[in-house]
C-alpha atoms as a PDB file:
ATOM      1  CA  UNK A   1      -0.560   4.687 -22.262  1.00  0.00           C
ATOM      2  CA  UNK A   2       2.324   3.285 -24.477  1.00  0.00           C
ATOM      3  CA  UNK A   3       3.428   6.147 -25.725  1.00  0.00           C
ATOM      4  CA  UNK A   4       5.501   7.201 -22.140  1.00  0.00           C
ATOM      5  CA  UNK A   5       6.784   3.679 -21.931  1.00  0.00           C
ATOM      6  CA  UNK A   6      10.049   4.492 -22.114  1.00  0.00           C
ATOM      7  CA  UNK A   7       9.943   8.652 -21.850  1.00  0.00           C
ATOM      8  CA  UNK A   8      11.752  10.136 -18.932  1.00  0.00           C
ATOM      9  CA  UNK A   9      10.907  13.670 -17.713  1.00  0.00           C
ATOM     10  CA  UNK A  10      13.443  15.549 -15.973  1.00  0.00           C
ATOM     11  CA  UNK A  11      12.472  19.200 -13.883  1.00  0.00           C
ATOM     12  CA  UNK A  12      14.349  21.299 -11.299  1.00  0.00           C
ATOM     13  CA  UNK A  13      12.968  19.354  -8.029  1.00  0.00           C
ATOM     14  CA  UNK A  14      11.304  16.004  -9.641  1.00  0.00           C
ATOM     15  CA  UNK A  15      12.339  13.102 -12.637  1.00  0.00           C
ATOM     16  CA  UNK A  16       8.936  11.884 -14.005  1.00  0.00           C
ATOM     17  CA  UNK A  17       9.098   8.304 -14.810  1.00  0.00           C
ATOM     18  CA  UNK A  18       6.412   5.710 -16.318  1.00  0.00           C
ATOM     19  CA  UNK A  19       4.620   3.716 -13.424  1.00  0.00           C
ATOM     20  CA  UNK A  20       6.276   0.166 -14.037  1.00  0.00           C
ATOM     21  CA  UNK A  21       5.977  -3.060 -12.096  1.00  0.00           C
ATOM     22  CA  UNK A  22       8.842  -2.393  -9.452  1.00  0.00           C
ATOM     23  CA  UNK A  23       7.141   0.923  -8.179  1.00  0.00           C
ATOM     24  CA  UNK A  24       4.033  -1.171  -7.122  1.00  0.00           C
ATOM     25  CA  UNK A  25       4.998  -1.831  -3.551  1.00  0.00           C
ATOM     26  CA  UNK A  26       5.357   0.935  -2.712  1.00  0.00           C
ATOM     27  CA  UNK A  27       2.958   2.425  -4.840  1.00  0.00           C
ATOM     28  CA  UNK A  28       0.566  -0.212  -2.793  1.00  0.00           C
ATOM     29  CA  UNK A  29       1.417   0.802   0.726  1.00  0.00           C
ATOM     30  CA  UNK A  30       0.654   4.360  -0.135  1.00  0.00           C
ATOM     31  CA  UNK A  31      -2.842   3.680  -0.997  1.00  0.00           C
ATOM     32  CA  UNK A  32      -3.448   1.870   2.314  1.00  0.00           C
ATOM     33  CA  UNK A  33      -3.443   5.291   3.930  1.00  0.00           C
ATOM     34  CA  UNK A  34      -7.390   6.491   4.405  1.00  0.00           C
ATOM     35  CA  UNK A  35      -6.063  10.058   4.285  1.00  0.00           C
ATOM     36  CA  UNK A  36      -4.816   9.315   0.218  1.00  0.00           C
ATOM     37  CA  UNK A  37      -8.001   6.901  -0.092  1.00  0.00           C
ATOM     38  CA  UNK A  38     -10.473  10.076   0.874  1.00  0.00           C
ATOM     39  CA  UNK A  39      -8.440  12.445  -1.589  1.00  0.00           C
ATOM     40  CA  UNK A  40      -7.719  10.281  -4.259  1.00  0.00           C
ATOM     41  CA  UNK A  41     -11.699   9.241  -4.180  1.00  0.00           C
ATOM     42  CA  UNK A  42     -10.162   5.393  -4.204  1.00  0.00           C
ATOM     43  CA  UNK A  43     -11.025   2.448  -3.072  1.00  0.00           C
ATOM     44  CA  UNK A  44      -8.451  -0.191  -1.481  1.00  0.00           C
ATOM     45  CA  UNK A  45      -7.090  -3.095  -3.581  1.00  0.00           C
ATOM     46  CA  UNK A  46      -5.067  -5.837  -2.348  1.00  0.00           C
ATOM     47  CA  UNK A  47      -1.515  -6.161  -4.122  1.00  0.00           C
ATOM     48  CA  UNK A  48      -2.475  -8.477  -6.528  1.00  0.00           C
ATOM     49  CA  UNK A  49      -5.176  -6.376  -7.783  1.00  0.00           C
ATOM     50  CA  UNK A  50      -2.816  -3.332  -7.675  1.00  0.00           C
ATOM     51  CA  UNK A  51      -0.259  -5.297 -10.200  1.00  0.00           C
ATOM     52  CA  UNK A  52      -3.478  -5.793 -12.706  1.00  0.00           C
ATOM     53  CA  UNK A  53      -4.262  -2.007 -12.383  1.00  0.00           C
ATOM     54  CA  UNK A  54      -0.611  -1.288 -13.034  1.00  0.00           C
ATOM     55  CA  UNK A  55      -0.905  -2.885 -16.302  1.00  0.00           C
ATOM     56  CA  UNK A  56      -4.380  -1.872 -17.255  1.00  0.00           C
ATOM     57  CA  UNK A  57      -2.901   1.541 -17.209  1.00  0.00           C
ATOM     58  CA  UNK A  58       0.053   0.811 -19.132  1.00  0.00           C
ATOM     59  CA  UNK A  59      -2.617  -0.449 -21.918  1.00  0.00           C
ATOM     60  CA  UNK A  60      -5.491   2.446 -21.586  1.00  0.00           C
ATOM     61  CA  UNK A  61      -5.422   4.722 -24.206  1.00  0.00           C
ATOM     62  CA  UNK A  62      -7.175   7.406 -22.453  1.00  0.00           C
ATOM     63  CA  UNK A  63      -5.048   7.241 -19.316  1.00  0.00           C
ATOM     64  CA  UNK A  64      -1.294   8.750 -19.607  1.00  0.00           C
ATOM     65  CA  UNK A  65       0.384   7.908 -15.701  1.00  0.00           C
ATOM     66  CA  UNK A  66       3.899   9.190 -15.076  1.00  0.00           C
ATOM     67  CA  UNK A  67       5.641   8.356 -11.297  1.00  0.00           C
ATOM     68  CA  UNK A  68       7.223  11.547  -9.529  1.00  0.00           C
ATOM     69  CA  UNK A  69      10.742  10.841  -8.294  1.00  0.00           C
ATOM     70  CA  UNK A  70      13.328  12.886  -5.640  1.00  0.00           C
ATOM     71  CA  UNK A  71      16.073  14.104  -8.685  1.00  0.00           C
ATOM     72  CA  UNK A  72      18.222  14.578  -6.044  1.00  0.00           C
ATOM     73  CA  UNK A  73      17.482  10.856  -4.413  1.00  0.00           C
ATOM     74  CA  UNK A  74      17.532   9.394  -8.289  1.00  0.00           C
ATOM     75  CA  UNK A  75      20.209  10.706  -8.798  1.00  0.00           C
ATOM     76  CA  UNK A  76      22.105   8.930  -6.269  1.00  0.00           C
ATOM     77  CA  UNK A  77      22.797   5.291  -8.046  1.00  0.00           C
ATOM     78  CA  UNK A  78      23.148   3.833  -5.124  1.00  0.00           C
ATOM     79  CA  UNK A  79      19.365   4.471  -4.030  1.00  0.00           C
ATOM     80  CA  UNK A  80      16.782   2.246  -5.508  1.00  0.00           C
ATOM     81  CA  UNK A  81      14.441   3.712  -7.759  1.00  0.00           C
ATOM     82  CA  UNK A  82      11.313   2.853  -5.318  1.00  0.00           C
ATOM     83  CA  UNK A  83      13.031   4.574  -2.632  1.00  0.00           C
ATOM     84  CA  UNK A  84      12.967   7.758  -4.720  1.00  0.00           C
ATOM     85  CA  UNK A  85       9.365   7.592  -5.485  1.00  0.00           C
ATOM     86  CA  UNK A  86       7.234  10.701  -4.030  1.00  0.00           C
ATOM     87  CA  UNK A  87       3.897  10.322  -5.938  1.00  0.00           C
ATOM     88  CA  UNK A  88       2.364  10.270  -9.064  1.00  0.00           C
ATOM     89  CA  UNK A  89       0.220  12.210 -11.964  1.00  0.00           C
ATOM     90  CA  UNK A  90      -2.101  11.295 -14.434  1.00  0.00           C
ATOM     91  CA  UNK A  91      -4.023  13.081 -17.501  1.00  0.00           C
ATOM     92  CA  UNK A  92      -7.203  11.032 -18.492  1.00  0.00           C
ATOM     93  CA  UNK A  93      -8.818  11.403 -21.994  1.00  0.00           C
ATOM     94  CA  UNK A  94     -12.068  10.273 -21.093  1.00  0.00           C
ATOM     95  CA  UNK A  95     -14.565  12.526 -23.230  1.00  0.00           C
ATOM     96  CA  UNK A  96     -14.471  11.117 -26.715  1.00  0.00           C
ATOM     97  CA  UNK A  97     -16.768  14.294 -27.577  1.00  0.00           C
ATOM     98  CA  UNK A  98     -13.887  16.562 -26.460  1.00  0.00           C
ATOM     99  CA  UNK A  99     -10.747  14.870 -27.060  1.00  0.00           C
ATOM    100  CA  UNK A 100      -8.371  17.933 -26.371  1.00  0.00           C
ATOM    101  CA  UNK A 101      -9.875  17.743 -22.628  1.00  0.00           C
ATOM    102  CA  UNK A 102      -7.561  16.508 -19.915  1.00  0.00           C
ATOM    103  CA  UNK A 103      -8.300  15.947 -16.688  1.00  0.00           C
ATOM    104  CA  UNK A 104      -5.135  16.121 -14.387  1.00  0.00           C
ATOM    105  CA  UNK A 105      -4.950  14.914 -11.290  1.00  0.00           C
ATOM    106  CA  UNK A 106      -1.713  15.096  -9.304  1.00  0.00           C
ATOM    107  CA  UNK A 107      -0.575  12.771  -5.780  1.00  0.00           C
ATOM    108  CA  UNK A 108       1.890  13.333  -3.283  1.00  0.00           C
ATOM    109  CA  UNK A 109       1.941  11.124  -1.844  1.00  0.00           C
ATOM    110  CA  UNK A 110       4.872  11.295   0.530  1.00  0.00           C
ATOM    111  CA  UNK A 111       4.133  14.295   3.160  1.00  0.00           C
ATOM    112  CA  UNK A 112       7.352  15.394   3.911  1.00  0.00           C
ATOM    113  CA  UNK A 113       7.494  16.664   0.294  1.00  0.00           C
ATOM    114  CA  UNK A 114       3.971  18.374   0.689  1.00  0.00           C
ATOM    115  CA  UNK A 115       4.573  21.993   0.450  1.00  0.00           C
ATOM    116  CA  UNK A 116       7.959  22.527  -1.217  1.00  0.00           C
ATOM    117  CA  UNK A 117       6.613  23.494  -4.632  1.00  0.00           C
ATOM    118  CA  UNK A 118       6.669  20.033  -5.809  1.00  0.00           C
ATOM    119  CA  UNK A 119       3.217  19.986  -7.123  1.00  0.00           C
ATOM    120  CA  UNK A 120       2.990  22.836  -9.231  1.00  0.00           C
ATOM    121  CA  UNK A 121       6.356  21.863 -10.619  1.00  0.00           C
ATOM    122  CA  UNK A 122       4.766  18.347 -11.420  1.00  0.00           C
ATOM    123  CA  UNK A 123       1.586  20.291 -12.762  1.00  0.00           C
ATOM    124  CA  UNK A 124       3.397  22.416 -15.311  1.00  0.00           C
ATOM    125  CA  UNK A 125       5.539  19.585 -16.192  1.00  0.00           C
ATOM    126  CA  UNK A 126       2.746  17.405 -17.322  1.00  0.00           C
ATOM    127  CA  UNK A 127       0.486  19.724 -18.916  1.00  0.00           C
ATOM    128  CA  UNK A 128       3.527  20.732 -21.287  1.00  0.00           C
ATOM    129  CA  UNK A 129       3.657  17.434 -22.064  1.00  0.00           C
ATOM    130  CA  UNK A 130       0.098  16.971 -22.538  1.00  0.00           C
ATOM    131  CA  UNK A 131       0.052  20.222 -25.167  1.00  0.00           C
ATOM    132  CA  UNK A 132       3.004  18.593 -26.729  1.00  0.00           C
ATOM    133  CA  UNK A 133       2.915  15.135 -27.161  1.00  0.00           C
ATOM    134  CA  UNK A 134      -1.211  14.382 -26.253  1.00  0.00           C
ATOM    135  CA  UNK A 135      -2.516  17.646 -28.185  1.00  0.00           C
ATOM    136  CA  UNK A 136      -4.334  18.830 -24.862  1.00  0.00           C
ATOM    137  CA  UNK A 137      -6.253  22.120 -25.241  1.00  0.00           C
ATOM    138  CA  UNK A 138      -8.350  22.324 -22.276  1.00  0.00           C
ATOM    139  CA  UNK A 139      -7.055  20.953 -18.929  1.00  0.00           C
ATOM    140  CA  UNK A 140      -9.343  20.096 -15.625  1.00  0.00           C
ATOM    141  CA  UNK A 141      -9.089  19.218 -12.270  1.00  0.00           C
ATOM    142  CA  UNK A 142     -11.670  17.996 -10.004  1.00  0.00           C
ATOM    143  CA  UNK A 143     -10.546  18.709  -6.341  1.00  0.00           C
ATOM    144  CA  UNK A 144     -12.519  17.781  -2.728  1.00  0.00           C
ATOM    145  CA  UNK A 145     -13.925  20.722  -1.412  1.00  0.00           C
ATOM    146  CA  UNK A 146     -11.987  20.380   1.787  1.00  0.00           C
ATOM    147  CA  UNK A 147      -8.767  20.246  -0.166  1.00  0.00           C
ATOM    148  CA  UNK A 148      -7.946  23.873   0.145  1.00  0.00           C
ATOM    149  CA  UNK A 149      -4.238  23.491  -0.744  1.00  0.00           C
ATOM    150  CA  UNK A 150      -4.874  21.696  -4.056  1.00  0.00           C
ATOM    151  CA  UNK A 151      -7.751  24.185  -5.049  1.00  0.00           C
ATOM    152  CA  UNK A 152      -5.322  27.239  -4.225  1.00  0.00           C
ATOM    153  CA  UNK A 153      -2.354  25.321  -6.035  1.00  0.00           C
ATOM    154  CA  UNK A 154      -4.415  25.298  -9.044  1.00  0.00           C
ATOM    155  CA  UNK A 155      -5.989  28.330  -8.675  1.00  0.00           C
ATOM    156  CA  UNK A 156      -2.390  29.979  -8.664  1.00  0.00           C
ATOM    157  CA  UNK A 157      -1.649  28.237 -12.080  1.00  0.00           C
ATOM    158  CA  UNK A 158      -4.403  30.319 -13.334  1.00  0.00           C
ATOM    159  CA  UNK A 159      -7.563  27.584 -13.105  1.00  0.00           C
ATOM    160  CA  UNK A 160     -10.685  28.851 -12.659  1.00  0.00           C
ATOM    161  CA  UNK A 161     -13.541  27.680 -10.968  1.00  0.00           C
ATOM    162  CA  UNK A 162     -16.487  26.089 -13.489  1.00  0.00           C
ATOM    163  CA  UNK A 163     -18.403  24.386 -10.942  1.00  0.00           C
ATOM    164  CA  UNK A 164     -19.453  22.872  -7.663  1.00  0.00           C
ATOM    165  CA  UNK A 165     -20.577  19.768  -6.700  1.00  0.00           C
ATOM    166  CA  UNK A 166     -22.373  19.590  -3.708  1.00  0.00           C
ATOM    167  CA  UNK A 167     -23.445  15.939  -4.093  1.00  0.00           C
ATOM    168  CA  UNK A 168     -20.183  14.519  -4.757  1.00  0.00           C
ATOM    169  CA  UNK A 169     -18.379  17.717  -2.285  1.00  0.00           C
ATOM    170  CA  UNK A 170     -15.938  18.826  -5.262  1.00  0.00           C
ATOM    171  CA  UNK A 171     -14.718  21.875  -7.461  1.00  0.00           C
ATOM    172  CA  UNK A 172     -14.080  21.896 -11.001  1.00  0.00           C
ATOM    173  CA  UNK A 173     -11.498  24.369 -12.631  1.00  0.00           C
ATOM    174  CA  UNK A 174     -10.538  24.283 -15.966  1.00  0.00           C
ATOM    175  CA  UNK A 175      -7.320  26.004 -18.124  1.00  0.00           C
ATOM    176  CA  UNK A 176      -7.739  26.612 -21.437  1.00  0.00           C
ATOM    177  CA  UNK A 177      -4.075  25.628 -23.453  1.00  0.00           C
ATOM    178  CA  UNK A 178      -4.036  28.599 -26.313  1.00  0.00           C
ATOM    179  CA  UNK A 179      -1.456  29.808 -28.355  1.00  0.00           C
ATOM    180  CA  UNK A 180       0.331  31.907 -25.716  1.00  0.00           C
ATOM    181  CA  UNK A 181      -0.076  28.638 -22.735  1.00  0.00           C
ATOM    182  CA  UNK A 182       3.625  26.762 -23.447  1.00  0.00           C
ATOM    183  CA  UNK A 183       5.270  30.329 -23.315  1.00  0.00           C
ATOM    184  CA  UNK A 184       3.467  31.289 -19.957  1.00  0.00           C
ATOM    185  CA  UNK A 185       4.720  27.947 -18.433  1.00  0.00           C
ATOM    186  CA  UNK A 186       8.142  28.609 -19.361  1.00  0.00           C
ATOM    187  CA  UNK A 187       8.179  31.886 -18.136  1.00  0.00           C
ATOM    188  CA  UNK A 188       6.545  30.342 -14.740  1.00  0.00           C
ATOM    189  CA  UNK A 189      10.526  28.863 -14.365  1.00  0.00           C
ATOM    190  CA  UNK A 190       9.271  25.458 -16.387  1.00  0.00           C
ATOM    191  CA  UNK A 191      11.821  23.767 -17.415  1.00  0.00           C
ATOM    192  CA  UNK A 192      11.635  20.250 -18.802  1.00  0.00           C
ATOM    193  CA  UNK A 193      14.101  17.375 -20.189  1.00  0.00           C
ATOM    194  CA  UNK A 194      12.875  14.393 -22.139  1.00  0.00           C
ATOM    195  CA  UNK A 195      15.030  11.455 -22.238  1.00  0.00           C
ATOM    196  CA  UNK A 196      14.831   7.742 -22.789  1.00  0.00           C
ATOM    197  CA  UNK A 197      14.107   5.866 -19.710  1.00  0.00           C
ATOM    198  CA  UNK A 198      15.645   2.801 -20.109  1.00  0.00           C
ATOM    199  CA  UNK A 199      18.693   4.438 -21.284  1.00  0.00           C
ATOM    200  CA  UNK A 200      18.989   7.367 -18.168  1.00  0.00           C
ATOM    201  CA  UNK A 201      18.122   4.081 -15.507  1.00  0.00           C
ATOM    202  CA  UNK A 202      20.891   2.082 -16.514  1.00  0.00           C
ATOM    203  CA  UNK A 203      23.342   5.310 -15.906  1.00  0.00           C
ATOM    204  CA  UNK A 204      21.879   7.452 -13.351  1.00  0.00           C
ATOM    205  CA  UNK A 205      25.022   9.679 -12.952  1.00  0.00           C
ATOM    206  CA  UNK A 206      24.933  12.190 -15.201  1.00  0.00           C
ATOM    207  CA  UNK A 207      21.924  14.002 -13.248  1.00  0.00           C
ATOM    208  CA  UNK A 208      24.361  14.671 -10.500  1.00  0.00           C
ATOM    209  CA  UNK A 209      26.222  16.669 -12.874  1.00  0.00           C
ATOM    210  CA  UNK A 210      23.910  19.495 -12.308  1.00  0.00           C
END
């Protein structure tokens, strides 16, 4: 999507950035593992291919992608942005008969950060921003049935379960975004900065200040 080009989301644990050319690599190697393949439900592209996807997504105006970041790492200007990369999350728009539905799906990717919080941190971060900015009313996930962490994550941020898929071996849960939702995150502890990206790359500093 173009309208996170240049937006910069800054939480507790994680800086949400948009997925630009220079996180490819890495983004690449990631998606070599089978393990991400299986829960991602993704195929494997070669890097050339990857580059064109990068850019399809940058285009799509039904897919909004953001790139989860260490803070603590970006915040350290002497660390390269790719080396600071820990996953990534997407809302689609794909159902132009419901265009307030979001599907949100959430990677990390890296699994030494697996299990600190970081993806229901991630998950409140970008549904605010889908209530705010994309006019989201109705979020969904679609989760493997043998992902019990993501399906309890979810369930914890008050999804519930709509279906089951046997055929394709996945859950669906849904959230509905009312009046009260954007008051309930922020009393879940979320807590979210929005600042130009361009501008907060070229001086990473003042995030240490915190």
């Amino acid at each position: 999507m173009k309208i996170n080009e240049n937006t910069l989301l800054e939480g507790q644990k994680v800086v949400l950035v948009p997925y630009n050319k220079n996180h490819v690599p890495r983004y690449h190697e990631w998606m070599k593992s089978p393990e991400l393949q299986q829960l991602t439900a993704s195929e494997p592209l070669t890097l050339e291919q990857e580059y064109l996807m990068q850019q399809s997504w940058r285009q799509d105006d039904d897919k909004c992608t953001f790139i989860i970041l260490d803070k603590q790492r970006w915040a350290d200007a002497s660390v390269d942005e790719d080396q600071c990369m820990v996953g990534d999350v997407n809302i689609f728009l794909t159902d132009p008969t419901e265009p307030s539905l979001a599907e949100l799906e959430i990677m990390i990717a890296e699994p030494s950060y697996r299990g600190k919080g970081i993806g229901k941190e991630v998950a409140r971060m970008m549904m605010l921003y889908g209530v705010n900015k994309l006019g989201v009313k109705k979020f969904q996930v679609k989760i493997g049935l043998n992902n019990e962490i993501s399906i309890t994550m979810f369930k914890k941020l008050r999804f519930q379960e709509v279906s089951v898929c046997q055929v394709f071996k996945e859950v669906t849960l849904e959230l509905a975004a009312d009046e009260s939702f954007t008051t309930r995150l922020r009393d879940d502890g979320c807590v979210v900065k929005e600042s130009d990206y361009r501008q907060t790359r070229s001086n990473r500093q003042p995030l240490c200040s915190e």
